[in-house]
Every structure is written in C-alpha cells, then in structure tokens.
Protein backbone atom coordinates (compact mmCIF):
# COMPACT_ATOMS: atom_id res chain seq x y z
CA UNK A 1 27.56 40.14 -56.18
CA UNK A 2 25.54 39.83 -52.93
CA UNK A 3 25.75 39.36 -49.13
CA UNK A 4 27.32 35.64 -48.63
CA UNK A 5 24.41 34.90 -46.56
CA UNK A 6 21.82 35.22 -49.61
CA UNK A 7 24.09 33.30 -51.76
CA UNK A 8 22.34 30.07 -53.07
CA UNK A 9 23.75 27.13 -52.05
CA UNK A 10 24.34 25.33 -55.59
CA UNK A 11 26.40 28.90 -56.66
CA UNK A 12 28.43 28.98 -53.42
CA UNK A 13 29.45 25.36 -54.41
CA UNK A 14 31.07 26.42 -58.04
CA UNK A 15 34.34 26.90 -58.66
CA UNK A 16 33.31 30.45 -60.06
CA UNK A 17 32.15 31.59 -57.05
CA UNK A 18 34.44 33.75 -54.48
CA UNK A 19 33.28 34.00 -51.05
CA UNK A 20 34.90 35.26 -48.04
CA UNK A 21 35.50 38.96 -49.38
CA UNK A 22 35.15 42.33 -47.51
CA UNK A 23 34.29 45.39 -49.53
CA UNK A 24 35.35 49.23 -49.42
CA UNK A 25 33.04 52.17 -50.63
CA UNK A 26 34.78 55.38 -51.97
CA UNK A 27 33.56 58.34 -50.08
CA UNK A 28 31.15 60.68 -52.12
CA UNK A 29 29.84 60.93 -55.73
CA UNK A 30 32.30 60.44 -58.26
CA UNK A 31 31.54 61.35 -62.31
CA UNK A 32 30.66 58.09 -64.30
CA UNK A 33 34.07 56.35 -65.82
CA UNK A 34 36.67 58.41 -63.45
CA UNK A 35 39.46 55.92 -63.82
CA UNK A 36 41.56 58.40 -62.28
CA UNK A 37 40.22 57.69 -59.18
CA UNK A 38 40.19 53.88 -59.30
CA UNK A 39 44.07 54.14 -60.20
CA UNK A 40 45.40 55.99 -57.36
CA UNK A 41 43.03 53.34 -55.07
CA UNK A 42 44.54 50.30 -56.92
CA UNK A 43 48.44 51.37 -57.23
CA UNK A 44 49.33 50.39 -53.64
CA UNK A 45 47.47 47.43 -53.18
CA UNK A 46 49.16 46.53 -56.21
CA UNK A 47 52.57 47.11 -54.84
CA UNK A 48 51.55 44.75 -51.97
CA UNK A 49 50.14 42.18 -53.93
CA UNK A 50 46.68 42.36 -53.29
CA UNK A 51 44.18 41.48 -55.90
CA UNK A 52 40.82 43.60 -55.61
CA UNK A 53 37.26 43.34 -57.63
CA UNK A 54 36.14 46.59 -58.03
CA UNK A 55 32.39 47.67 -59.31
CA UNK A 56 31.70 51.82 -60.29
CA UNK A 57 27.73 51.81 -59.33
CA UNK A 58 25.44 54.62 -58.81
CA UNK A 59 28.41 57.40 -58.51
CA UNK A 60 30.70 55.96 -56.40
CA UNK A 61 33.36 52.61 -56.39
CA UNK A 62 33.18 49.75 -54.26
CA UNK A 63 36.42 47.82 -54.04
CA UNK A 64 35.92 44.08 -52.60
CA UNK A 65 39.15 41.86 -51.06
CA UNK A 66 39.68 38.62 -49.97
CA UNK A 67 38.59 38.83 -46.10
CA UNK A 68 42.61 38.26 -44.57
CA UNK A 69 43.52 41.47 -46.72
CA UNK A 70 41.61 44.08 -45.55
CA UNK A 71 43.47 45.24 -42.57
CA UNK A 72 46.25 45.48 -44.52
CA UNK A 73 44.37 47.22 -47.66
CA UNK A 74 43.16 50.02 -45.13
CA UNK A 75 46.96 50.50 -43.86
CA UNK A 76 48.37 50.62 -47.34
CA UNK A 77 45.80 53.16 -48.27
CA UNK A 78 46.55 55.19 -45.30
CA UNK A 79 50.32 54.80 -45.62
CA UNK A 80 49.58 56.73 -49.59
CA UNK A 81 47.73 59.26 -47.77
CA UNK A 82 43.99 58.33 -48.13
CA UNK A 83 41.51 58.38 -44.50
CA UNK A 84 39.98 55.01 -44.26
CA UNK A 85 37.35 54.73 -41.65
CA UNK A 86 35.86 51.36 -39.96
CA UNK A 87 38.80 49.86 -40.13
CA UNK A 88 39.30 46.45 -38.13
CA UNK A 89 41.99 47.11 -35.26
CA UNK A 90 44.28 45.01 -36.24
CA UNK A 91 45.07 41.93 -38.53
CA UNK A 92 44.29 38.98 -36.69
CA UNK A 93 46.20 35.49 -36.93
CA UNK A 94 44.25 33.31 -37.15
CA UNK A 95 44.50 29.07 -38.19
CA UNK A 96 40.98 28.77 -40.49
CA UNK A 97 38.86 31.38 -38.78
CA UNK A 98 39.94 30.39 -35.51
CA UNK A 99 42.99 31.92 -33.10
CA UNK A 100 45.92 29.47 -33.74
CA UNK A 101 46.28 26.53 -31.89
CA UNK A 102 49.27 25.46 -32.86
CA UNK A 103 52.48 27.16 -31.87
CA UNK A 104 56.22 26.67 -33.45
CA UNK A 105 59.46 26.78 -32.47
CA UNK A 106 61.54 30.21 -33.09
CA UNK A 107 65.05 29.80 -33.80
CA UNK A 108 66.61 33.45 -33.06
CA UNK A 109 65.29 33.05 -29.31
CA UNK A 110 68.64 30.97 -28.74
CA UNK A 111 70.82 32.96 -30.64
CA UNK A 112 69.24 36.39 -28.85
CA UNK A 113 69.89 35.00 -25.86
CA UNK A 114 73.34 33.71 -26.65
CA UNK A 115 74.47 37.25 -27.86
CA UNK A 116 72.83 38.46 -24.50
CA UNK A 117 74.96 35.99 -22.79
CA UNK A 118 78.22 37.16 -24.70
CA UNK A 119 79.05 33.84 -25.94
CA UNK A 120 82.05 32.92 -27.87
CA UNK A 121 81.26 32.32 -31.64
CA UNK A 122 78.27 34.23 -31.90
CA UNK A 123 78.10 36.83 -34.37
CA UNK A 124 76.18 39.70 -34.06
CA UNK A 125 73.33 40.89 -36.24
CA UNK A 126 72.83 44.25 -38.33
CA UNK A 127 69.62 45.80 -38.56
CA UNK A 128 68.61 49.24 -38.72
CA UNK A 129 64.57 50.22 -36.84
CA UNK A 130 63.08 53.45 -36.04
CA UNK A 131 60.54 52.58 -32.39
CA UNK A 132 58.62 54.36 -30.49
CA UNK A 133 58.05 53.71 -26.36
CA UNK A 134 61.89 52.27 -25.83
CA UNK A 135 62.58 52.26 -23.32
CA UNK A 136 59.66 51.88 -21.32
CA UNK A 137 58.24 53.97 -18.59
CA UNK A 138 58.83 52.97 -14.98
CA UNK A 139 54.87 52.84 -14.42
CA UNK A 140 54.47 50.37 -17.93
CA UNK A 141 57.40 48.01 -16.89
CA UNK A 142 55.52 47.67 -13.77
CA UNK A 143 52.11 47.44 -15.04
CA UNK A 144 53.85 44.67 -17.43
CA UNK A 145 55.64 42.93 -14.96
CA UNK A 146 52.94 42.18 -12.05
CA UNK A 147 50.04 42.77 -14.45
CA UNK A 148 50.18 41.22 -17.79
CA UNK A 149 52.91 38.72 -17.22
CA UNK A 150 51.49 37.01 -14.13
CA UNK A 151 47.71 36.57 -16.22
CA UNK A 152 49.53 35.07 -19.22
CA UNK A 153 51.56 32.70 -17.15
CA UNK A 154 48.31 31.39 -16.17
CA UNK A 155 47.93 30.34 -19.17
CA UNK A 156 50.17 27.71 -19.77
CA UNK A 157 51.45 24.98 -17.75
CA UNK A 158 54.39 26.19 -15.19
CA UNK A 159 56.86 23.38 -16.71
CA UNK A 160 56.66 25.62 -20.27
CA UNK A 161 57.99 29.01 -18.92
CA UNK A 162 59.86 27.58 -15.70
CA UNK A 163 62.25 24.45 -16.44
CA UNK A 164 64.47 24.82 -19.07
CA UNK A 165 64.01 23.37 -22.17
CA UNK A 166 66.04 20.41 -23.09
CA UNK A 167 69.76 20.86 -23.45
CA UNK A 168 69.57 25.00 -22.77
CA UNK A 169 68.87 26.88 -20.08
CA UNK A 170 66.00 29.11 -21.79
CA UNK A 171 62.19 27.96 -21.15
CA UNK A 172 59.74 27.01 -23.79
CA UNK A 173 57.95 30.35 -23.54
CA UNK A 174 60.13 33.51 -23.46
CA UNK A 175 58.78 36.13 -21.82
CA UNK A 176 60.78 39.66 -22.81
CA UNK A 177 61.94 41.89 -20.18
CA UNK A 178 60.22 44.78 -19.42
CA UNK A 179 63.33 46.86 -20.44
CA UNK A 180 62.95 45.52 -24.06
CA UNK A 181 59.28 46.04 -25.11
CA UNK A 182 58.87 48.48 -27.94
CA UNK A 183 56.57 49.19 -30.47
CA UNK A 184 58.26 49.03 -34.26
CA UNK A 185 57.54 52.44 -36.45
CA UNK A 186 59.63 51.22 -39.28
CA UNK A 187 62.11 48.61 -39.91
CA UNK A 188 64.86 50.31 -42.44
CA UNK A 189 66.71 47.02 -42.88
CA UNK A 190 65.91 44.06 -41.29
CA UNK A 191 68.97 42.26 -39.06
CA UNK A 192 68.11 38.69 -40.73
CA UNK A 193 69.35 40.31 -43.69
CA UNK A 194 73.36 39.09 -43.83
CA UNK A 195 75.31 42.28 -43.72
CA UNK A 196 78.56 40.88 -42.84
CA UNK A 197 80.65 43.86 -44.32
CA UNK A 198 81.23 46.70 -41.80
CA UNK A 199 81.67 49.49 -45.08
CA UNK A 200 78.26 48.21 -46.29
CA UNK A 201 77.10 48.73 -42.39
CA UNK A 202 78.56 52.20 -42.39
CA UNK A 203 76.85 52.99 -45.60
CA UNK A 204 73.46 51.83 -44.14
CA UNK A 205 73.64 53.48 -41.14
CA UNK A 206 74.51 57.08 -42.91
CA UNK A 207 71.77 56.90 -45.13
CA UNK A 208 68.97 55.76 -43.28
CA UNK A 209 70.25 58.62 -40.84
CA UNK A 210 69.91 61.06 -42.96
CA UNK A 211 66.64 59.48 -44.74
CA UNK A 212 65.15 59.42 -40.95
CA UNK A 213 66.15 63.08 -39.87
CA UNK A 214 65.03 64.41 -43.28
CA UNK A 215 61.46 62.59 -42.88
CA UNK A 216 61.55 64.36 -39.13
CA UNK A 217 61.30 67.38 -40.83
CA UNK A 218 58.05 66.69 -42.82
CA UNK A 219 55.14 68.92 -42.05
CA UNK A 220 53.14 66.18 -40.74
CA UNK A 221 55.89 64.75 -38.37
CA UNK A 222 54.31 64.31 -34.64
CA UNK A 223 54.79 67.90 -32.66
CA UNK A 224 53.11 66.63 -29.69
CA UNK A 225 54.14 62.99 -27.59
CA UNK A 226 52.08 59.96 -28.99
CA UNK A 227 49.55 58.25 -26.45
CA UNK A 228 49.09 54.62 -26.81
CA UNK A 229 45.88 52.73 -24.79
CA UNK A 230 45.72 49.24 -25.03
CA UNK A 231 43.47 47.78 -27.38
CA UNK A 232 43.98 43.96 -27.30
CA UNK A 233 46.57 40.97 -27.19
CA UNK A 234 47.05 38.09 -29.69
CA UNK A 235 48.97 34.37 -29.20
CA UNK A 236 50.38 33.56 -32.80
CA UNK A 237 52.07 30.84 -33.97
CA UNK A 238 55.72 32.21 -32.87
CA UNK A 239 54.79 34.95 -30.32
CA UNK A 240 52.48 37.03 -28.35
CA UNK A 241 51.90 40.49 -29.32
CA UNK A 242 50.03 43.71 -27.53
CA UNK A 243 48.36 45.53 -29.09
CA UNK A 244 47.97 49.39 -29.20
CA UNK A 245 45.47 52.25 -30.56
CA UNK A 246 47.73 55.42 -30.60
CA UNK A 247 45.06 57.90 -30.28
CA UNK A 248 47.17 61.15 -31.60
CA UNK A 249 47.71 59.91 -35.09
CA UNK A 250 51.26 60.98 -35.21
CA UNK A 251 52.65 57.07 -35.22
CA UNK A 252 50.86 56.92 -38.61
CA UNK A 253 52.07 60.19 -39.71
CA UNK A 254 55.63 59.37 -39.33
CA UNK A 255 55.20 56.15 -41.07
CA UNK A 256 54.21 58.27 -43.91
CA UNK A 257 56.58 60.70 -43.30
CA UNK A 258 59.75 57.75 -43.57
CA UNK A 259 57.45 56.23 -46.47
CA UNK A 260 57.29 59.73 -48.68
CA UNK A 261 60.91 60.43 -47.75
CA UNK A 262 62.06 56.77 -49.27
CA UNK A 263 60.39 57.32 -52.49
CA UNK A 264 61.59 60.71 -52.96
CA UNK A 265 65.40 58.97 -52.45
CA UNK A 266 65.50 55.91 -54.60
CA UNK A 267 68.11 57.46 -57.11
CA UNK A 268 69.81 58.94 -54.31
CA UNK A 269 69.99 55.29 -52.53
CA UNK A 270 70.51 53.51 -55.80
CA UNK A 271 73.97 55.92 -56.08
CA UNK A 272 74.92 54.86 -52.91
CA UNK A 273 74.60 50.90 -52.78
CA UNK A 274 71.35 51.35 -50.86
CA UNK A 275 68.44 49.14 -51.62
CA UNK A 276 64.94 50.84 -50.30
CA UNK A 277 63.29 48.22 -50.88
CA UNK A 278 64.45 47.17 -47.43
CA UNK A 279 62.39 49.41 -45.67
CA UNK A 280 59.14 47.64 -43.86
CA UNK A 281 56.12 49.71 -42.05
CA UNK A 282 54.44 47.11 -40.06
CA UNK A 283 50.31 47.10 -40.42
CA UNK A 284 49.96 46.88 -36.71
CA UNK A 285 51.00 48.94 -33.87
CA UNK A 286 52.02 46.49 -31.25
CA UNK A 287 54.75 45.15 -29.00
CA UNK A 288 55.79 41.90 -28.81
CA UNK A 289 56.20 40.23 -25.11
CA UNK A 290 56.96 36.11 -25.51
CA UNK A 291 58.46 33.93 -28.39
CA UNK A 292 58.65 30.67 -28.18
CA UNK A 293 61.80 29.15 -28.13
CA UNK A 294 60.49 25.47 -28.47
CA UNK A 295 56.45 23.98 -28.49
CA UNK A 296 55.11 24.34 -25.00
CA UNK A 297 53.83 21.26 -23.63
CA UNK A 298 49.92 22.77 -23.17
CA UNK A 299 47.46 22.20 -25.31
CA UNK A 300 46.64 25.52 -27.71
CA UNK A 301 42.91 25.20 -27.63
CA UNK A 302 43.34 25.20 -23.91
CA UNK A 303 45.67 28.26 -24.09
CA UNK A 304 43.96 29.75 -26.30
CA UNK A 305 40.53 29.93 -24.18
CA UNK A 306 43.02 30.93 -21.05
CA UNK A 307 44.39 33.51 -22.74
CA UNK A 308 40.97 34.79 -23.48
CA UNK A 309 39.96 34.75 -19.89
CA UNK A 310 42.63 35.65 -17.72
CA UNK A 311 44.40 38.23 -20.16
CA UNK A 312 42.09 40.15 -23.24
CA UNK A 313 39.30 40.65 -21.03
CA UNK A 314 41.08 42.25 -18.35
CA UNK A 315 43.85 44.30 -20.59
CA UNK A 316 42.85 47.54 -19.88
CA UNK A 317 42.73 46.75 -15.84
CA UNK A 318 46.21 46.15 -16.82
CA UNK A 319 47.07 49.50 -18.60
CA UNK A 320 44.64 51.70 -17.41
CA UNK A 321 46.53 54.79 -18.02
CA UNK A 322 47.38 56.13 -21.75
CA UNK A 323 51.35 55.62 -22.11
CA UNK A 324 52.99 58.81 -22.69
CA UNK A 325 55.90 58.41 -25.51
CA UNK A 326 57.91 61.22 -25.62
CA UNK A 327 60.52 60.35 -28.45
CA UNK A 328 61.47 57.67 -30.84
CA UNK A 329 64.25 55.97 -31.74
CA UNK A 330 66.60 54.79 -34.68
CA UNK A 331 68.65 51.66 -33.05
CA UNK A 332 71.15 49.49 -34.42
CA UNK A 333 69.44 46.04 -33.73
CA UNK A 334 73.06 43.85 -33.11
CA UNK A 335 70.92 41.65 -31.09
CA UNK A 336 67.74 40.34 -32.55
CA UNK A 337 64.33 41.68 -31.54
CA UNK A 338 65.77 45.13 -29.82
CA UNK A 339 67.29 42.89 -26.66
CA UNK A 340 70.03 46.11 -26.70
CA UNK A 341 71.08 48.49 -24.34
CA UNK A 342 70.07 51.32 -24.51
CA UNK A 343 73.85 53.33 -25.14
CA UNK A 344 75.63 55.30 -27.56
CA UNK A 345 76.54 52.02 -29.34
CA UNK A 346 73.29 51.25 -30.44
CA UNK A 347 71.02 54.30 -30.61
CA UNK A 348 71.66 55.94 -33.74
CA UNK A 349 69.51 59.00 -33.02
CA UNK A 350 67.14 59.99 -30.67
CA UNK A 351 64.07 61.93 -31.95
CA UNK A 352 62.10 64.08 -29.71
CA UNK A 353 58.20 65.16 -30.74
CA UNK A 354 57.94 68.69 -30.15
CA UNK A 355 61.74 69.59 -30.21
C-alpha cells in the first residue's frame, strides 16, 4: 500500500491493483489486536454497503475506501456517534472526476406542478420529513430571489427556463420558489413510496410522531437555533442543490437523535405495521433550488463553467449573513419535494430549539 503517485506503472496496470482509495486513521494508540475497536468502525459502513481495507500498524488502524465513499463513510460514522475530522464538505456528483455534463429529465416536476395546479386525476403523494429552515426567512427568500436565481439564470440559455417546454406550460429548468426551499433533517418515509391506504397513513403519521417528539427529548437535541452559512452549490444530473455548513452542530445531533430513537423502536414499529427501515438521513445538508423537468437545450460543459463563474464563486456575496433557524418541522409531503403550504394540513408538528 502506497501513495498512488509512487505506484509503478506496470502494478497500477494489474487487475490486482486498487487505486482511487482515500484512507482514515483512528485517533490515538490502540493495544496490538483490539478487534473491538475495528468492529464498532466497520458495523455501519457495513450497514451501508461500503467495503473498507483496513491495516492495524504501529498502534493505531487505518481504514482505506474507494474515493466516492468517503463523504459518506465520515457521515455514517458520525451518525453512530464517532468525531471525524477533515472531512470533505460534501459528496460531490460528479460524471468520471468531472462535474456532470449531462443533465436528465425528472418526471415528478410535472406531477408537482400538476398537484400545485389542483388538477383533476392527480393523486396526491404520502410522505412523512422532519426539515429545518421552512419556511424561509424574509431576508433568505430575498437574498434567493435577486441573488442566486438571477446568477444561475445566466447560466443557461433564456429559451430553457423561459418558454415552456413542449406540450406543458412548465420550462426546462424549474427554479423552486423561495417559499419552498428547505433543508431535509430526515426523511421518515419517503412519498414515492405507494401508500394508497389512508389507515396505513394514519398509522405512519402516529408513529413517526411520537418517534420524532421522543428523539426531541434526547439530551443532545439542539437547545439553541441552528446557523447555516453557505458553503457551496452543485448542478447534478436532475437538480441543483445549495449547500450548507451548519456551524452549531445541532442539525447533526438531531439526526442522531431520530437515528438512536429508531433503533431503540424496531419491535415497537414491527408491532405496529411500521417498517424503519424507511427512515433516510441524507449525507449532505443542502437545499435543493431547480429540477429539471426536461434536458435544457445548453450545452453542460458550457453550464457547467457558467455555473462556476457567475454562481460558486460569488455564493457567499449572496448569503452573507448566517441564516438563523429557529425550529424544525415534521410535514406531510402530499406534494412532492415540500411544494406545501405551510397549514395545519400538512405540518405535523412544529419543533422549537430551546422550548
């Protein structure tokens, strides 16, 4: 095992070689053999799937992954309760090495916009989230609406987020209203799960209450608002994301909070119908601000080095003020990607830090 750059050419070209990894060192001197260790480090990447090579050297572990896993190998250690420093900012999409430069169509744009709309025939959706920062602040909406929007427009051609896309009335790039930007803490059940039943909905919805208030109660539950400052802004393949450092550590600590309080109810869930499995803590904190409902006409490598320009570089010119967020939120999502109101119908509970 070495740095990639030493590796000699005719071993980096056998099939026995694995390049591309990052590698994590265990904190401190550890006794010779302590498997204990190595086991509590390995159970939840194993949970997510991640395969790890791990070396015990010199009193201490190093634990290597495959480069595209390590944000998430941090998050999942810090999500079981272990401090993981150096960690990149956020997992990056990325086509190769490379921002993508190739965007695709996202089908729940039209029927978002159709339940939006109140058209005939459309059913609702059912999910269940707990955000943070909904809805926004006067001063963000504003900052969002003649900062940020205006630079990403700039971006693409005017045709792809002005004139309607064939047969709809809906451009090729969806920006989000100001009113619907969020930032996801946990999603309990996700609303492209089919749910049709309103008992099963009921059942959901009590549960997940009571799962959310009980993890509100944990020790480490935030006592103080949460401050978000920017940190940077990514195009993927479907949307276009901000992206946020939340400097008080209480968005992680309720993630762990709703995390700890799920595994201490999976008998309790299983009694009731409930699967847990349902829950989903993102690895990011961000909030998403376009989809695209069809492939925009512009070129992605041209986008892409726009986007660069006129938006990442200048992000915190845009936000230049940490963004106070008082409470969070467990909604009922019956319109896809939180485009709800926000009323008694679809805010579950409201969850004030400090209170």
């Amino acid at each position: 095992m070495c740095d990639q750059e030493a590796l000699p050419s005719n071993v980096g070209q056998s099939s026995y070689c694995k390049t591309d990894l990052g590698i994590f060192r265990v904190e401190g001197l550890l006794a010779f053999g302590l498997t204990e260790t190595l086991n509590k480090l390995t159970s939840p990447l194993t949970k997510t799937g991640i395969s790890i090579f791990a070396i015990s050297a010199c009193g201490t572990i190093y634990i290597s992954v495959e480069r595209q896993w390590i944000f998430d190998s941090g998050y999942a250690w810090i999500l079981a309760g272990h401090k993981v420093e150096g960690l990149p900012t956020s997992r990056i999409p990325v086509d190769g090495r490379s921002p993508v430069v190739t965007f695709e169509k996202d089908a729940m744009v039209q029927q978002m916009v159709d339940l939006i709309e109140n058209k005939e025939g459309v059913e609702e959706t059912f999910g269940l989230v707990v955000n943070a920062g909904w809805v926004p602040a006067e001063a963000t909406q504003s900052a969002y609406i003649n900062n940020l929007l205006p630079a990403v427009q700039e971006c693409f051609k005017k045709a792809d987020y002005t004139i309607p896309a064939p047969g709809g009335d809906i451009p090729k790039v969806y920006f989000y209203p100001s009113q619907y930007l969020h930032v996801t803490v946990a999603t309990l059940h996700a609303f492209t799960r089919p749910t049709p039943d309103l008992a099963t909905r009921a059942v959901l919805t009590k549960e997940w209450n009571d799962l959310v208030k009980a993890a509100s109660k944990h020790c480490n539950w935030p006592t103080e608002p949460l401050q978000l400052t920017v940190q940077s802004a990514q195009l993927g393949k479907r949307a276009g994301i901000l992206l946020w450092e939340e400097t008080t550590g209480g968005l992680d600590q309720m993630r762990i909070c709703i995390q700890a309080e799920t595994e201490a109810r999976h008998q309790r869930f299983a009694k009731a119908g409930v699967n847990a499995d349902t829950l989903s803590i993102p690895n990011i904190i961000h909030s998403t601000f376009l989809r695209f409902h069809e492939v925009p006409e512009s070129i992605g490598k041209e986008v892409q080095e726009l986007f660069q320009r006129h938006v990442k570089d200048k992000l915190t010119t845009f936000f230049p003020d940490p963004i106070s967020v008082p409470h969070a939120k467990l909604v009922c999502e019956r319109i896809p990607y939180m485009h709800i109101p926000d009323d008694k119908d679809h805010v579950i509970a409201t969850f004030q830090f400090g209170v």
